[in-house]
C-alpha atoms as a PDB file:
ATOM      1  CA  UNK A   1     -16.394 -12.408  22.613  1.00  0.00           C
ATOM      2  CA  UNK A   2     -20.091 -12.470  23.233  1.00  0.00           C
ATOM      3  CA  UNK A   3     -22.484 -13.138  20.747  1.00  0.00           C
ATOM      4  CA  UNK A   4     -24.355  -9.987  21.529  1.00  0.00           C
ATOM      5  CA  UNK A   5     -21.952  -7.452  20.954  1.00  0.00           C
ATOM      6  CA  UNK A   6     -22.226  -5.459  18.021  1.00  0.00           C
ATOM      7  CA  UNK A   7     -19.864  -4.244  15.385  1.00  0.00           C
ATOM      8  CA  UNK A   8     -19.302  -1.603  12.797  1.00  0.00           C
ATOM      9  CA  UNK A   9     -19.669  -3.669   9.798  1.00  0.00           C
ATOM     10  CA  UNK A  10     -17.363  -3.053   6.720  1.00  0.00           C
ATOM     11  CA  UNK A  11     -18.957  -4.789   3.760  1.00  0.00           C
ATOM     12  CA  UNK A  12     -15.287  -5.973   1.671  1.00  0.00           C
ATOM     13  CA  UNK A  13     -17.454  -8.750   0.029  1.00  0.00           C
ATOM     14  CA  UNK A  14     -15.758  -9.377  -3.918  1.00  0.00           C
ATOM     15  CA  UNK A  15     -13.011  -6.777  -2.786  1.00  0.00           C
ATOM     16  CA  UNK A  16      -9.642  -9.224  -3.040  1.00  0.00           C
ATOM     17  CA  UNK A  17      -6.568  -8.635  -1.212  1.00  0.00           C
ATOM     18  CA  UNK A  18      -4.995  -6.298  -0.262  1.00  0.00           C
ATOM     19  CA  UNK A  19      -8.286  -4.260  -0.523  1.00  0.00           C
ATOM     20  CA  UNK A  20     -10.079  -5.377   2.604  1.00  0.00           C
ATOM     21  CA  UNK A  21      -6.925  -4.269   4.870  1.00  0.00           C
ATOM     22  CA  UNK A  22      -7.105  -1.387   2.967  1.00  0.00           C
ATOM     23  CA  UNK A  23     -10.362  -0.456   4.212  1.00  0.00           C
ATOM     24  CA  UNK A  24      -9.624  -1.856   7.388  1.00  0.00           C
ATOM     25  CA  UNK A  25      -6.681   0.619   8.100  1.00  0.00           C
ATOM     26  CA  UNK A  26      -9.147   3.532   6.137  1.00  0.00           C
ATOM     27  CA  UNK A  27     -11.719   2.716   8.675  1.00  0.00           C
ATOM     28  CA  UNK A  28     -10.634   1.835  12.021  1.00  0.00           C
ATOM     29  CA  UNK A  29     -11.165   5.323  13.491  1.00  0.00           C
ATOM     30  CA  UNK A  30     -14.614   5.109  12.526  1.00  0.00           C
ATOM     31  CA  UNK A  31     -15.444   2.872  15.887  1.00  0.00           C
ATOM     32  CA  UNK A  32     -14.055   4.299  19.573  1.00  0.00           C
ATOM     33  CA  UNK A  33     -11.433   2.710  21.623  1.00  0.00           C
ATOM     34  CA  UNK A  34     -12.607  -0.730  23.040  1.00  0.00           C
ATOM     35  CA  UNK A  35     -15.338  -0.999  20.049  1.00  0.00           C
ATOM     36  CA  UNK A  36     -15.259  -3.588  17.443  1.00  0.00           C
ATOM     37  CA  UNK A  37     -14.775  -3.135  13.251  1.00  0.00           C
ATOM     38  CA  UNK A  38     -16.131  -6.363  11.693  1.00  0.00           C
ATOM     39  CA  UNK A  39     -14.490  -6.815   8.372  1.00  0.00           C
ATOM     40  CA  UNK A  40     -17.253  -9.006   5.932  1.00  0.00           C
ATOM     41  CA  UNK A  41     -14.769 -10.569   3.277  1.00  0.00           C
ATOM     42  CA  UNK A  42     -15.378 -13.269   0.871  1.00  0.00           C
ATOM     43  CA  UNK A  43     -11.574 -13.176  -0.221  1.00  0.00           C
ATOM     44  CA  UNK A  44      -9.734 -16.356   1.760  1.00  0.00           C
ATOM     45  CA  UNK A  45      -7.002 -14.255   2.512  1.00  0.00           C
ATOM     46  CA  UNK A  46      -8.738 -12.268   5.033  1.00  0.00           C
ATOM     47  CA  UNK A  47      -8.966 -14.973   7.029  1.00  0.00           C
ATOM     48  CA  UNK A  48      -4.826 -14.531   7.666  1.00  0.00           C
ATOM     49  CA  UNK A  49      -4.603 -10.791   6.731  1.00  0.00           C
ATOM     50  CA  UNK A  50      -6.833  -9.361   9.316  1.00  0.00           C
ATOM     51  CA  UNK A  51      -5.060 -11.232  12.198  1.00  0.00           C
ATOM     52  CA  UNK A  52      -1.605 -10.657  10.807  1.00  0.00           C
ATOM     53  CA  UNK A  53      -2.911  -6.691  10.665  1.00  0.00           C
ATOM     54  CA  UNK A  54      -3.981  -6.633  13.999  1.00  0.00           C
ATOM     55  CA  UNK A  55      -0.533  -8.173  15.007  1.00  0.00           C
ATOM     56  CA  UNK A  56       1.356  -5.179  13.186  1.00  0.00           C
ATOM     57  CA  UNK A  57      -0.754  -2.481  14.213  1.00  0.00           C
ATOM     58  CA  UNK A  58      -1.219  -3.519  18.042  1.00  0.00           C
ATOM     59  CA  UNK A  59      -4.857  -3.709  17.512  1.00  0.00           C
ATOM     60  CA  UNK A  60      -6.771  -6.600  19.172  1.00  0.00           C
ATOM     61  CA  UNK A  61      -8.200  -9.717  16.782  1.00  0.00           C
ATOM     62  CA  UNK A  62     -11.138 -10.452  18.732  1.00  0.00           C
ATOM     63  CA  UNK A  63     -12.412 -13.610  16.003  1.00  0.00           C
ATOM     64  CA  UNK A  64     -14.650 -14.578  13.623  1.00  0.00           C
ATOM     65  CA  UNK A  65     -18.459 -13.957  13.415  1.00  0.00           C
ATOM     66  CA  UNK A  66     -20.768 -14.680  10.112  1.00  0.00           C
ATOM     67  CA  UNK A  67     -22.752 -12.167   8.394  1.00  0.00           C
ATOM     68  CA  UNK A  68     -26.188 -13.462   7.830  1.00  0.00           C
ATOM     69  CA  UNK A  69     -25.359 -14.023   4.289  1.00  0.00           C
ATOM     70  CA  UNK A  70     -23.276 -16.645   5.990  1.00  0.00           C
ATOM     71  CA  UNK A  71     -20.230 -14.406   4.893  1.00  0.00           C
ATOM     72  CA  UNK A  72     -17.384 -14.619   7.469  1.00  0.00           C
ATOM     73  CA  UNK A  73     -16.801 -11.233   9.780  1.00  0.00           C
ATOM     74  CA  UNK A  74     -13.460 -10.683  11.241  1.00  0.00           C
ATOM     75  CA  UNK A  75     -13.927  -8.870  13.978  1.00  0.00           C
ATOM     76  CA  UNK A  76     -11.171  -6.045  15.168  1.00  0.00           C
ATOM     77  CA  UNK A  77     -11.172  -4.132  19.178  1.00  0.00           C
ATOM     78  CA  UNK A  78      -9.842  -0.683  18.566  1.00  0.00           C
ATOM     79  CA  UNK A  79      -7.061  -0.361  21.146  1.00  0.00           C
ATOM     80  CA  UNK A  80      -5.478   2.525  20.126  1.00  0.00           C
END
């Protein structure tokens, strides 16, 4: 993924699982097909969550970017 693409950014900070798939799932038609969601979670679990999501819903994990709050962003392609 390039480093210059841009995201809709879903701030999940302090929200703890199962909250920030949650919001994922909520928000995912908020971006068109081929654009990214970025999912800003301080919860560990996202780190596996958002991945396994993408897996189950035949959505793309396209990796991990930081916030700069230096929270991590897991970043989702809309493929569907």
């Amino acid at each position: 993924m390039s480093t210059e693409e841009s995201w809709f950014e879903l701030d999940c900070r302090e929200m703890r699982c199962p909250a920030p798939i949650i919001e994922l799932a909520r928000h995912l038609g908020d971006v068109g097909v081929g654009e990214l969601i970025g999912v800003a979670a301080t919860d560990v679990a996202a780190r596996v969550d958002v991945p396994a999501w993408c897996r189950m819903r035949e959505q793309e994990y396209a990796g991990e970017a930081s916030a700069p709050d230096g929270v991590p962003v897991f970043l989702v392609r809309r493929l569907s």
